[in-house]
PDB file of N, CA and C in Angstrom:
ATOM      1  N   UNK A   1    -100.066  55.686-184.565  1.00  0.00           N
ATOM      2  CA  UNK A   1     -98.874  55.398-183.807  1.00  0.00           C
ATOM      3  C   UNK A   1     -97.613  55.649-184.626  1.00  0.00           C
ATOM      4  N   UNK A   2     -97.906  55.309-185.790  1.00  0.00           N
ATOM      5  CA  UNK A   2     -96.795  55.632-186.939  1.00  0.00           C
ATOM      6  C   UNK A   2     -96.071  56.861-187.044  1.00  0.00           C
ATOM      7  N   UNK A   3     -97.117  57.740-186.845  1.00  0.00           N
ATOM      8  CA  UNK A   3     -97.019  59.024-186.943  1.00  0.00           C
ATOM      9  C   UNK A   3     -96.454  60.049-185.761  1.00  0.00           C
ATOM     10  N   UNK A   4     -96.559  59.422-184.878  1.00  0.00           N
ATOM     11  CA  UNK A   4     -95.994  59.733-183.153  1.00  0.00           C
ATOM     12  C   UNK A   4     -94.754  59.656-182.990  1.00  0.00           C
ATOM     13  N   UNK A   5     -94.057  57.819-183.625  1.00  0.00           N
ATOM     14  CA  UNK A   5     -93.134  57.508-184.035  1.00  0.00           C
ATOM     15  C   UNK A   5     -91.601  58.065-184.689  1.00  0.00           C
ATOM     16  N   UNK A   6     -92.051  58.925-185.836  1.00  0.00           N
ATOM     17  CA  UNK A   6     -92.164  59.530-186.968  1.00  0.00           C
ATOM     18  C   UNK A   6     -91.295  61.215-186.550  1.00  0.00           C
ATOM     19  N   UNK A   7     -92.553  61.643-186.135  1.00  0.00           N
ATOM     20  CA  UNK A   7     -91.951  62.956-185.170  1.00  0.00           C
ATOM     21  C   UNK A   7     -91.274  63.337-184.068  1.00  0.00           C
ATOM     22  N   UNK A   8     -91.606  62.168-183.442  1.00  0.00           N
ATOM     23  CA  UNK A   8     -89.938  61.634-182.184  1.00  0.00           C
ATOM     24  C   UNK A   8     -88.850  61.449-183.125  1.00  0.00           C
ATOM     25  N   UNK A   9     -88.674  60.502-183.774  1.00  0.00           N
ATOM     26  CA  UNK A   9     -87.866  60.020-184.106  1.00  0.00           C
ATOM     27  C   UNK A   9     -87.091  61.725-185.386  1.00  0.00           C
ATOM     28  N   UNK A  10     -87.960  62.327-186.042  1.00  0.00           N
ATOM     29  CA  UNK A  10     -87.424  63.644-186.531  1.00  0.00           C
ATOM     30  C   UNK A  10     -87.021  64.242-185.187  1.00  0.00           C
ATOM     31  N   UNK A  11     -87.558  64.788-184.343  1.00  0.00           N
ATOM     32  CA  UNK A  11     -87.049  65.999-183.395  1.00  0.00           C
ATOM     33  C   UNK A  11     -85.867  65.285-182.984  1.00  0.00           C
ATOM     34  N   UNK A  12     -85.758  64.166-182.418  1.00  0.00           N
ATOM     35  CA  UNK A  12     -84.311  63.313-181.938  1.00  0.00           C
ATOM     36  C   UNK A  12     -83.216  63.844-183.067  1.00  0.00           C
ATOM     37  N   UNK A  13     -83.248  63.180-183.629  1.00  0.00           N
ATOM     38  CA  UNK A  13     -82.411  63.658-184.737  1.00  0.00           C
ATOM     39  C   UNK A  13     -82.090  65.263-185.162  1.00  0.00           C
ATOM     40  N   UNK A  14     -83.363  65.774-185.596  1.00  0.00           N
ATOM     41  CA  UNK A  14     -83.199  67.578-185.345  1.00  0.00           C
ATOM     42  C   UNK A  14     -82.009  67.645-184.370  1.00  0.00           C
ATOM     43  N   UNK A  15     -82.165  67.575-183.323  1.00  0.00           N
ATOM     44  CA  UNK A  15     -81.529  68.350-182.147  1.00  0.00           C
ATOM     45  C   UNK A  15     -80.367  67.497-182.380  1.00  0.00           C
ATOM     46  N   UNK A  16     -79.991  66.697-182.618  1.00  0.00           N
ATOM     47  CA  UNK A  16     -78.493  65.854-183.111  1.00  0.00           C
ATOM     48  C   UNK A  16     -77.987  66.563-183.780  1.00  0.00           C
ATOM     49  N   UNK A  17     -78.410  66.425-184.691  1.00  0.00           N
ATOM     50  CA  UNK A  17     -78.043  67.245-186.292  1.00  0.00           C
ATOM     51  C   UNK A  17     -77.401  68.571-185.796  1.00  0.00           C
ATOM     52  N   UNK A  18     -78.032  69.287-184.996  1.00  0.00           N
ATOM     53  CA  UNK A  18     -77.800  71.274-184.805  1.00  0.00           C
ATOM     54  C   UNK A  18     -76.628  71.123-183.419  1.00  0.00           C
ATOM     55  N   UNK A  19     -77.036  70.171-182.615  1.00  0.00           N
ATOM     56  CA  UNK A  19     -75.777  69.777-181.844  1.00  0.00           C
ATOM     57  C   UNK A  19     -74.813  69.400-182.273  1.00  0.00           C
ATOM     58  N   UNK A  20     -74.344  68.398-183.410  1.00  0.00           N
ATOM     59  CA  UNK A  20     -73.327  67.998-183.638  1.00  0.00           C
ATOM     60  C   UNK A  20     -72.473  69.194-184.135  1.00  0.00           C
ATOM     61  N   UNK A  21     -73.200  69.842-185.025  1.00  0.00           N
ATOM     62  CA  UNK A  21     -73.222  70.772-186.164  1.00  0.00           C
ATOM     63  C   UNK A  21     -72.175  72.033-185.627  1.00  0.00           C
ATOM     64  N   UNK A  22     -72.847  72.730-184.501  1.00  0.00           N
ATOM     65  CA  UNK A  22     -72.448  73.480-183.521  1.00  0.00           C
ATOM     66  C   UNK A  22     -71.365  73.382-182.689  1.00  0.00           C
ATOM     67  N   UNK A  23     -71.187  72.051-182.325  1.00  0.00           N
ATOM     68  CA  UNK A  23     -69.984  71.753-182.186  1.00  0.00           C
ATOM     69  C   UNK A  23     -69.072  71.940-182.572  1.00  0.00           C
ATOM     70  N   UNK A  24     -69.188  70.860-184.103  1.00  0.00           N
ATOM     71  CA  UNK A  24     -68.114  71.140-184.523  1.00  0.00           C
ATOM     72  C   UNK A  24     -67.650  72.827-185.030  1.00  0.00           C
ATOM     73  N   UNK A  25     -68.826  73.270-185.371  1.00  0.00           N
ATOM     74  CA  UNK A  25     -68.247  74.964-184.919  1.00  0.00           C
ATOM     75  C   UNK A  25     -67.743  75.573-184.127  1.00  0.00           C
ATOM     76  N   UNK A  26     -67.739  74.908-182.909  1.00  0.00           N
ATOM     77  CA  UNK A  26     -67.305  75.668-181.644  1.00  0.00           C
ATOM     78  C   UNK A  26     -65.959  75.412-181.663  1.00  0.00           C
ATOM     79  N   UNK A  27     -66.138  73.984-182.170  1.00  0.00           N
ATOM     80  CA  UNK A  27     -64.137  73.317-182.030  1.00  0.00           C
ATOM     81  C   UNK A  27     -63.502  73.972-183.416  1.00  0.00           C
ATOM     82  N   UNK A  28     -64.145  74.551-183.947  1.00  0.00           N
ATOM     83  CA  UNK A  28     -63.343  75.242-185.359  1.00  0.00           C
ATOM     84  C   UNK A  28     -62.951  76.473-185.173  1.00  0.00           C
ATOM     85  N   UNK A  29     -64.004  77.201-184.116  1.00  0.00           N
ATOM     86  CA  UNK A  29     -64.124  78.373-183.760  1.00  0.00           C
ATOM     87  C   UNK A  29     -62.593  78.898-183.253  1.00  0.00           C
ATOM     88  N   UNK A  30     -62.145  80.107-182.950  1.00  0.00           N
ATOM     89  CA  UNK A  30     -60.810  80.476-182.036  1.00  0.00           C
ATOM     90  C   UNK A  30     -61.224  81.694-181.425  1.00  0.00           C
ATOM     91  N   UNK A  31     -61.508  81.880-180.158  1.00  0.00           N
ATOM     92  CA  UNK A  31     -61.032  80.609-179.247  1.00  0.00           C
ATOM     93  C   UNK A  31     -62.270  80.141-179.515  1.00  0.00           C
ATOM     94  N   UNK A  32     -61.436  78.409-179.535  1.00  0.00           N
ATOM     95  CA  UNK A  32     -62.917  77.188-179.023  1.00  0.00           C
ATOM     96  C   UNK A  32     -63.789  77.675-177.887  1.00  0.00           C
ATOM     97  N   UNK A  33     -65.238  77.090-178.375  1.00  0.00           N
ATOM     98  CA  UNK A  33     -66.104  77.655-177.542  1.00  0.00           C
ATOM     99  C   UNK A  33     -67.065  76.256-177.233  1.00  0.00           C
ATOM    100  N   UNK A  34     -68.068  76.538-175.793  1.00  0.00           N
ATOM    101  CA  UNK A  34     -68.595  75.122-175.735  1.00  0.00           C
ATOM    102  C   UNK A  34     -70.235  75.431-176.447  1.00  0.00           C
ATOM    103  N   UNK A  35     -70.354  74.798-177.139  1.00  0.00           N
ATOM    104  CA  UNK A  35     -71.727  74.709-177.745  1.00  0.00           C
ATOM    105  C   UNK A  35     -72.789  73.846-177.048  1.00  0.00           C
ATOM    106  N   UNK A  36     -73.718  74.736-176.191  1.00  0.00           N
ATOM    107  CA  UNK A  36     -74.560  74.123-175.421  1.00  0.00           C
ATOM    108  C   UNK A  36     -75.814  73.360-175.953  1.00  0.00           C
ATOM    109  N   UNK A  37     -76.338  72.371-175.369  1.00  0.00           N
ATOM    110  CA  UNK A  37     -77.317  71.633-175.838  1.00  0.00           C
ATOM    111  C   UNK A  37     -78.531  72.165-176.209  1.00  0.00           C
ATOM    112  N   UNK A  38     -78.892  73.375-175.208  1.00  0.00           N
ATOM    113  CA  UNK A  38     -80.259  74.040-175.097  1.00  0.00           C
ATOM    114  C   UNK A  38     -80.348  74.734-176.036  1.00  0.00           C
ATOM    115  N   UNK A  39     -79.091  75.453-176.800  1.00  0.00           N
ATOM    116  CA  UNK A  39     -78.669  75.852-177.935  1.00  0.00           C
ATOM    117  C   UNK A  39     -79.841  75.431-179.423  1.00  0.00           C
ATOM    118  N   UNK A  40     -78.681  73.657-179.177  1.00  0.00           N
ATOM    119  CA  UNK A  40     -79.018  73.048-180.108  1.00  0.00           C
ATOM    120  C   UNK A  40     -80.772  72.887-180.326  1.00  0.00           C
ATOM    121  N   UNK A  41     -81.045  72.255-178.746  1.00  0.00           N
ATOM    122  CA  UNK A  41     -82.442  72.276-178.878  1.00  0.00           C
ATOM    123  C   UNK A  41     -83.293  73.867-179.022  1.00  0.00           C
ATOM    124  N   UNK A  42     -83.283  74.450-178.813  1.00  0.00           N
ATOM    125  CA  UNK A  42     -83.915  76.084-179.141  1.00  0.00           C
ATOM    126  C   UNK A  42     -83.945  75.719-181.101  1.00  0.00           C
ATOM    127  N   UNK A  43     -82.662  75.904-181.700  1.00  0.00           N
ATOM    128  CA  UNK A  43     -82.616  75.966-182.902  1.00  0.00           C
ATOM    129  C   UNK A  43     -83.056  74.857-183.905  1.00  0.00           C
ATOM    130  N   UNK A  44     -83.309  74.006-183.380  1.00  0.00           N
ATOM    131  CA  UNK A  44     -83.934  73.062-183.796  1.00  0.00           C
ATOM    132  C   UNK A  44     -85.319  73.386-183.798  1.00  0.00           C
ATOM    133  N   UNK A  45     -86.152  73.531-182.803  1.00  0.00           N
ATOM    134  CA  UNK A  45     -87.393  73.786-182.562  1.00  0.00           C
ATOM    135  C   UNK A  45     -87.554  74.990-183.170  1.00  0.00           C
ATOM    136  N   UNK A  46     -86.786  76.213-183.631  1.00  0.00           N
ATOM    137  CA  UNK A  46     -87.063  77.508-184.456  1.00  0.00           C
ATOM    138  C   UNK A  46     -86.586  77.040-185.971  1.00  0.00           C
ATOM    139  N   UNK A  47     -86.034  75.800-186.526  1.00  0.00           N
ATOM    140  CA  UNK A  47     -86.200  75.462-187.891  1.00  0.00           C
ATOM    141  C   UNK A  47     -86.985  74.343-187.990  1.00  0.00           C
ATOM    142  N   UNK A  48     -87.603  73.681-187.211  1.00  0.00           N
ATOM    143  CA  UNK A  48     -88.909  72.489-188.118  1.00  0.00           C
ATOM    144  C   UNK A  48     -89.897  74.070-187.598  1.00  0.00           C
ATOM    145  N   UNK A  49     -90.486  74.747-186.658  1.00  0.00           N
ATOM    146  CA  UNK A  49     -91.561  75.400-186.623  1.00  0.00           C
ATOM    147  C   UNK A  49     -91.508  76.154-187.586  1.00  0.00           C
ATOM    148  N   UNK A  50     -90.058  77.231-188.126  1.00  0.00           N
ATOM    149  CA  UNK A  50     -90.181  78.198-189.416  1.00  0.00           C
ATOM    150  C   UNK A  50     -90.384  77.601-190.319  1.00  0.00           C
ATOM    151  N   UNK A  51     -89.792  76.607-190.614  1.00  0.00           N
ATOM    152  CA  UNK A  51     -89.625  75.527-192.374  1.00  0.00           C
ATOM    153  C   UNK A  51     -91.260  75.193-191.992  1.00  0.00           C
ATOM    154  N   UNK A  52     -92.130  74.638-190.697  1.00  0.00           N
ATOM    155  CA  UNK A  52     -93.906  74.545-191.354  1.00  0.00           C
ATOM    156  C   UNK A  52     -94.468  75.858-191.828  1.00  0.00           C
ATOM    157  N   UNK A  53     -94.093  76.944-191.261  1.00  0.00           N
ATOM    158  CA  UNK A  53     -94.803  78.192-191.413  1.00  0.00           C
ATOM    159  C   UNK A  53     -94.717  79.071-192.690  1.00  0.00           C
ATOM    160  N   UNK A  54     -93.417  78.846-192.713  1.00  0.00           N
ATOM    161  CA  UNK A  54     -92.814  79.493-193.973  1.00  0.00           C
ATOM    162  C   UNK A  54     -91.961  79.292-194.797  1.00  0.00           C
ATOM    163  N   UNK A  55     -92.028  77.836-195.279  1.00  0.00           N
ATOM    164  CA  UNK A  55     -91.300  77.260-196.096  1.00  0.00           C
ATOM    165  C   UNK A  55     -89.478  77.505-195.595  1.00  0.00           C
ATOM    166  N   UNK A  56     -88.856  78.770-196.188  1.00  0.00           N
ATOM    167  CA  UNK A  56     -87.414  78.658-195.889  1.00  0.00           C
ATOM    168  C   UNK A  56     -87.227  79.894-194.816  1.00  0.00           C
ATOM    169  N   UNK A  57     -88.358  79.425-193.939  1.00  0.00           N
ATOM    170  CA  UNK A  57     -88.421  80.416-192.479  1.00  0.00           C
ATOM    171  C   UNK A  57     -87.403  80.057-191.719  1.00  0.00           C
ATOM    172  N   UNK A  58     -87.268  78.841-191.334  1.00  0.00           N
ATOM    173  CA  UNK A  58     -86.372  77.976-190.731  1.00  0.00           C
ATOM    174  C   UNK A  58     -85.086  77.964-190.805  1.00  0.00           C
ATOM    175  N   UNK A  59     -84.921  78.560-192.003  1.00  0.00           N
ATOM    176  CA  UNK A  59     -83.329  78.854-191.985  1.00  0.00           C
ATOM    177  C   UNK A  59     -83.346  80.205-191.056  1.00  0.00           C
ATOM    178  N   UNK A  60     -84.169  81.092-191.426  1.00  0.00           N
ATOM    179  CA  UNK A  60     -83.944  82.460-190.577  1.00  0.00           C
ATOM    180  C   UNK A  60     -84.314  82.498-189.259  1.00  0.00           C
ATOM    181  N   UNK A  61     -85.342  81.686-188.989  1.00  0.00           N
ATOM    182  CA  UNK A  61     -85.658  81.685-187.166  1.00  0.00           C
ATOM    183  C   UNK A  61     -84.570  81.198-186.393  1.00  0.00           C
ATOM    184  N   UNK A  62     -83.632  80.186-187.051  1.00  0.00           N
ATOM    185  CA  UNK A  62     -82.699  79.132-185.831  1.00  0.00           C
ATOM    186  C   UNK A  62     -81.369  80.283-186.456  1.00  0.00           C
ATOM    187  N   UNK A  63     -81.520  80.969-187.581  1.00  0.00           N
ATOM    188  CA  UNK A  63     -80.246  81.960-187.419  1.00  0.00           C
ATOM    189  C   UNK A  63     -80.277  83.259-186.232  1.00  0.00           C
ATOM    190  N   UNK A  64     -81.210  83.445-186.441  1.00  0.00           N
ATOM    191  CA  UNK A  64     -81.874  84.481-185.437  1.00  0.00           C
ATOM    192  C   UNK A  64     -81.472  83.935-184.038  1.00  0.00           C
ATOM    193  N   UNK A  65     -81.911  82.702-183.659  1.00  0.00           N
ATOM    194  CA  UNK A  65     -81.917  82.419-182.698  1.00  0.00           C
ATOM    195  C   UNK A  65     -80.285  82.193-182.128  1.00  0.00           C
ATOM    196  N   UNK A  66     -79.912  81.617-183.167  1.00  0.00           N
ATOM    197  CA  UNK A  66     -78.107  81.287-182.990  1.00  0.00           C
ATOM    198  C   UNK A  66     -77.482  83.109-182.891  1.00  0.00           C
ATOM    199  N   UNK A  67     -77.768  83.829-183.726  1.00  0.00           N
ATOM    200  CA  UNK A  67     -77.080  85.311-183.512  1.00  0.00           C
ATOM    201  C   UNK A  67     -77.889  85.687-182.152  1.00  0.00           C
ATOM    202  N   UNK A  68     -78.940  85.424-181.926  1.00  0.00           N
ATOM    203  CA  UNK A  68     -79.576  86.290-180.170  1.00  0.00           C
ATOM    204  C   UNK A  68     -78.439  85.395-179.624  1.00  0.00           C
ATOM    205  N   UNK A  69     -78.281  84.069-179.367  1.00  0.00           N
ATOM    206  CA  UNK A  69     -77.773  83.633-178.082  1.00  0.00           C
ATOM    207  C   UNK A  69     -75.481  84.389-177.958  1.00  0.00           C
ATOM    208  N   UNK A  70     -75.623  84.062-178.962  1.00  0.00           N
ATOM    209  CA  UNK A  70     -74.190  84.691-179.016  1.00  0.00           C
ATOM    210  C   UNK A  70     -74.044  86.159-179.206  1.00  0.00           C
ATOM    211  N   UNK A  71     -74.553  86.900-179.249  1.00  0.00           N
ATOM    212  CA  UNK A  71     -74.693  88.444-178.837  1.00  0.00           C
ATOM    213  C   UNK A  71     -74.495  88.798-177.179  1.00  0.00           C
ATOM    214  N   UNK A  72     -74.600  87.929-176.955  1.00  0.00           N
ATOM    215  CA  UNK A  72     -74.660  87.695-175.110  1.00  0.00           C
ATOM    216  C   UNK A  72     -73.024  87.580-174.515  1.00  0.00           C
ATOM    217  N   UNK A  73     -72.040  87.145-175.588  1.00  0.00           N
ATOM    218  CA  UNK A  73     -70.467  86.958-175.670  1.00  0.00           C
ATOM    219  C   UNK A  73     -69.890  88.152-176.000  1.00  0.00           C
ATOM    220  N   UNK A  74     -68.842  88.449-175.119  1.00  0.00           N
ATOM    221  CA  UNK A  74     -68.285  89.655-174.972  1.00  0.00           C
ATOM    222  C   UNK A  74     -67.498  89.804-176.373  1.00  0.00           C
ATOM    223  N   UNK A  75     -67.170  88.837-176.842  1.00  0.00           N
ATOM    224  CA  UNK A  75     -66.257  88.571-178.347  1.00  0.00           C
ATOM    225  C   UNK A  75     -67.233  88.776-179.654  1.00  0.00           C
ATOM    226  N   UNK A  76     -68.589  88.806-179.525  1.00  0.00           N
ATOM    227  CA  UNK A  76     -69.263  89.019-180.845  1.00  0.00           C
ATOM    228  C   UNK A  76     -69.029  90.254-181.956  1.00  0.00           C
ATOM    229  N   UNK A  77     -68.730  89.169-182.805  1.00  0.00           N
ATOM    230  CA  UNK A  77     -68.869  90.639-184.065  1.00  0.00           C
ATOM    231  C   UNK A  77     -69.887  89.577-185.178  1.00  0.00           C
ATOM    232  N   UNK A  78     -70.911  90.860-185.612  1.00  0.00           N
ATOM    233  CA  UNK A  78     -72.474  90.326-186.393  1.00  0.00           C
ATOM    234  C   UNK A  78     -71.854  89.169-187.669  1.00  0.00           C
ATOM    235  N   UNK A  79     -71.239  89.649-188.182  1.00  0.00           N
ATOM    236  CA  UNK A  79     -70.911  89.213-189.886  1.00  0.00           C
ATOM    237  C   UNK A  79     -70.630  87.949-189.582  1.00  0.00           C
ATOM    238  N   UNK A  80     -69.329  87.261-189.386  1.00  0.00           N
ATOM    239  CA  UNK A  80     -69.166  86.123-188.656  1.00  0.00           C
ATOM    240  C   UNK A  80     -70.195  84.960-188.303  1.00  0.00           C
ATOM    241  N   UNK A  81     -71.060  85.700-186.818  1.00  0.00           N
ATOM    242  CA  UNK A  81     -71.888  85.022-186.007  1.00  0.00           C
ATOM    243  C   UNK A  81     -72.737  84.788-187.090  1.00  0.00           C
ATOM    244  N   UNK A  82     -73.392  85.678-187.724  1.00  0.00           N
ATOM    245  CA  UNK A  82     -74.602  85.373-189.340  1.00  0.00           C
ATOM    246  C   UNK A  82     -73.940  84.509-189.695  1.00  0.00           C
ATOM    247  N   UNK A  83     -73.433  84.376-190.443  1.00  0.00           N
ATOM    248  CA  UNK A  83     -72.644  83.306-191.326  1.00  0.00           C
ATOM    249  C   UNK A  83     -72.535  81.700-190.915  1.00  0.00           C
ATOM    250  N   UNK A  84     -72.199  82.108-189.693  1.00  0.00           N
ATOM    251  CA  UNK A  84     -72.091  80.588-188.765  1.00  0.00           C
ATOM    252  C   UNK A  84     -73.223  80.098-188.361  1.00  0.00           C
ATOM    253  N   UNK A  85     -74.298  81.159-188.256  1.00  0.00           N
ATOM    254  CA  UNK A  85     -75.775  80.558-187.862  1.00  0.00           C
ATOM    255  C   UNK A  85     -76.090  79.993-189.225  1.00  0.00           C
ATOM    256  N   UNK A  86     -76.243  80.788-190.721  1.00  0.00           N
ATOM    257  CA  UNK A  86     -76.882  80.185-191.499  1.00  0.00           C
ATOM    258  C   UNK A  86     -76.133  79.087-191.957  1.00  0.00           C
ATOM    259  N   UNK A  87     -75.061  78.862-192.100  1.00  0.00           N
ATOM    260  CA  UNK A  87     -74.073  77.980-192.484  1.00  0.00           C
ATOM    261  C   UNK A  87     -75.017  76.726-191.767  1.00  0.00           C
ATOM    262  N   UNK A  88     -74.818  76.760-190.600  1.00  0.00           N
ATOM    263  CA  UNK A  88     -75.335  75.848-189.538  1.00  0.00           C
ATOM    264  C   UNK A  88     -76.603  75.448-189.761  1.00  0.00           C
ATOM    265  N   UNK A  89     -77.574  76.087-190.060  1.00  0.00           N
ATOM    266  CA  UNK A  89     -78.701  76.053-190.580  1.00  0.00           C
ATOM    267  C   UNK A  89     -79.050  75.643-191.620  1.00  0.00           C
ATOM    268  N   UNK A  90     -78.302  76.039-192.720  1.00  0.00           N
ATOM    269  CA  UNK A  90     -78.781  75.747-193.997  1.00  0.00           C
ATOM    270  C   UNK A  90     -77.916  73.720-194.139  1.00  0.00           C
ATOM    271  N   UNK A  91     -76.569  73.644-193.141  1.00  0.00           N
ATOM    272  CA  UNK A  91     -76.784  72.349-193.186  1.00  0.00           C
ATOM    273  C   UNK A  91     -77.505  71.325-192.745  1.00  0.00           C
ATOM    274  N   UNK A  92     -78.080  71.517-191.722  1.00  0.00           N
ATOM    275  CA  UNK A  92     -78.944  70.796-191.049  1.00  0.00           C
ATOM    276  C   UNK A  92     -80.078  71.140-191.936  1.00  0.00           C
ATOM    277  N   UNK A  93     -80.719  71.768-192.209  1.00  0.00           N
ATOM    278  CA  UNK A  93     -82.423  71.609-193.101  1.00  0.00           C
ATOM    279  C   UNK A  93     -82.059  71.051-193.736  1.00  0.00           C
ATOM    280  N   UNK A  94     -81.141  70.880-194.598  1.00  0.00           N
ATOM    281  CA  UNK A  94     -81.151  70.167-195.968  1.00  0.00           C
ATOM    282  C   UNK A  94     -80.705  68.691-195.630  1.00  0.00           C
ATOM    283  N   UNK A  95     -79.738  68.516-194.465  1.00  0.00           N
ATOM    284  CA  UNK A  95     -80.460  66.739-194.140  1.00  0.00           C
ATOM    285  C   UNK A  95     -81.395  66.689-193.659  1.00  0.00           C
ATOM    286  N   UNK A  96     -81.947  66.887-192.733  1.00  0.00           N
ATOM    287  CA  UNK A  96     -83.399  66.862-192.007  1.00  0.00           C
ATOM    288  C   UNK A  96     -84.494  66.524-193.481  1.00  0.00           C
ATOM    289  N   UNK A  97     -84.394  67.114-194.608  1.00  0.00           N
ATOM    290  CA  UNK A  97     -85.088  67.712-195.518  1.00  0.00           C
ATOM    291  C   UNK A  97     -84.952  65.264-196.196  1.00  0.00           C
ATOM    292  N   UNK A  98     -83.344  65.591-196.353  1.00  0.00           N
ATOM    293  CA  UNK A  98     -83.637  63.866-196.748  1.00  0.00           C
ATOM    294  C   UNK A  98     -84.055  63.034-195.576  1.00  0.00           C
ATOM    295  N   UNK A  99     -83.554  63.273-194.153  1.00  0.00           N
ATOM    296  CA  UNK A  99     -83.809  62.281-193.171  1.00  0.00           C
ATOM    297  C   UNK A  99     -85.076  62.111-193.149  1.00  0.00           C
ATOM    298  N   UNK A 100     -85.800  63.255-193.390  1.00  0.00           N
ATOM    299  CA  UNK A 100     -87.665  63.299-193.216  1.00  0.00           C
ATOM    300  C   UNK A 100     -88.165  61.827-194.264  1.00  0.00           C
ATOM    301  N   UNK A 101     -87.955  62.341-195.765  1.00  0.00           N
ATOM    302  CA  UNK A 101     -88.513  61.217-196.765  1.00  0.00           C
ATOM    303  C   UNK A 101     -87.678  60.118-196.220  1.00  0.00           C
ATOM    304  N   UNK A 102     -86.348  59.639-196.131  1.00  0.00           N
ATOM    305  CA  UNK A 102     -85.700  58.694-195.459  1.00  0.00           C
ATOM    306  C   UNK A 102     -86.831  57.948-194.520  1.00  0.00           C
ATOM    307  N   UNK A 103     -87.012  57.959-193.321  1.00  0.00           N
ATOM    308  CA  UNK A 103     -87.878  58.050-192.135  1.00  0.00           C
ATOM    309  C   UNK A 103     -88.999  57.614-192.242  1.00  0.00           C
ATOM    310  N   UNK A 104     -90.017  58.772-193.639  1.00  0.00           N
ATOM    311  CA  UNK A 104     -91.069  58.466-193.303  1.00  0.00           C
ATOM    312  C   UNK A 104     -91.064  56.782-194.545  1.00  0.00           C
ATOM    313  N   UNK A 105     -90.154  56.559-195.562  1.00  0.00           N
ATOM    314  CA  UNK A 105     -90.638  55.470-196.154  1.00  0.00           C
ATOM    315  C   UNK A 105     -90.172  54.060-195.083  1.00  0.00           C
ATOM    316  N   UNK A 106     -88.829  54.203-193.943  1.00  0.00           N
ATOM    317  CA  UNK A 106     -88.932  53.920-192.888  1.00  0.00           C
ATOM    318  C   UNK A 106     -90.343  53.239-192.252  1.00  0.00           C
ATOM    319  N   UNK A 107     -90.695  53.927-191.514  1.00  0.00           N
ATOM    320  CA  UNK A 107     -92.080  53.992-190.786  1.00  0.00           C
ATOM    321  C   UNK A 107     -93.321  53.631-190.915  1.00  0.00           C
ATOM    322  N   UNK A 108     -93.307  54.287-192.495  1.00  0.00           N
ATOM    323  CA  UNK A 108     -95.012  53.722-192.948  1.00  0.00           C
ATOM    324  C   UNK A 108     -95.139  53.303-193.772  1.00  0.00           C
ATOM    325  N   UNK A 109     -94.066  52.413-194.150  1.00  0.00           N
ATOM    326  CA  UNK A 109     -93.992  51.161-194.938  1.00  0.00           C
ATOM    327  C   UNK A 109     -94.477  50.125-194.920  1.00  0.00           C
TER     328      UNK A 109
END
């Protein structure tokens, strides 16, 4: 049950983390842009699945995924959008990375 717990309680957070994150990119962005949830959740779910598969996969799957969805915007230019995906990425793994040990001494304590 601990363990059920555990991984709700990571994915909740995941998708916080890449939502908030995104946001506040969007509101930094010019022009401001709205940073959608499904977003957040997609990129979330393409960095815990890359980070199991391939250690620092996860940074590149939810960048990938952040440059596919904004390629779709009539305003895209690559260099930028990269930057803002891994930026975005590489902050969120690396809390996720403490929230995880955080959590699990949390939980199954």
């Amino acid at each position: 049950m601990e363990l059920v717990v555990f991984f709700l309680l990571l994915a909740f957070i995941s998708v916080g983390l890449f939502w908030l994150t995104g946001t506040i990119y969007g509101l930094l962005r010019r022009p401001a842009i709205y940073f959608p949830f499904t977003l957040a959740l997609k990129m979330a779910a393409a960095a815990v699945f890359g980070t199991l598969l391939f250690i620092f996969g996860g940074l590149v799957l939810s960048t990938l995924v952040f440059t596919f969805e904004f390629k779709k915007r009539p305003d895209y230019r690559p260099l930028p959008i990269v930057l803002a995906g891994v930026t975005i990425s590489l902050i969120c793994s690396i809390a996720l990375y403490f929230i995880a040990f955080f959590l699990a001494w949390q939980v199954f304590d």
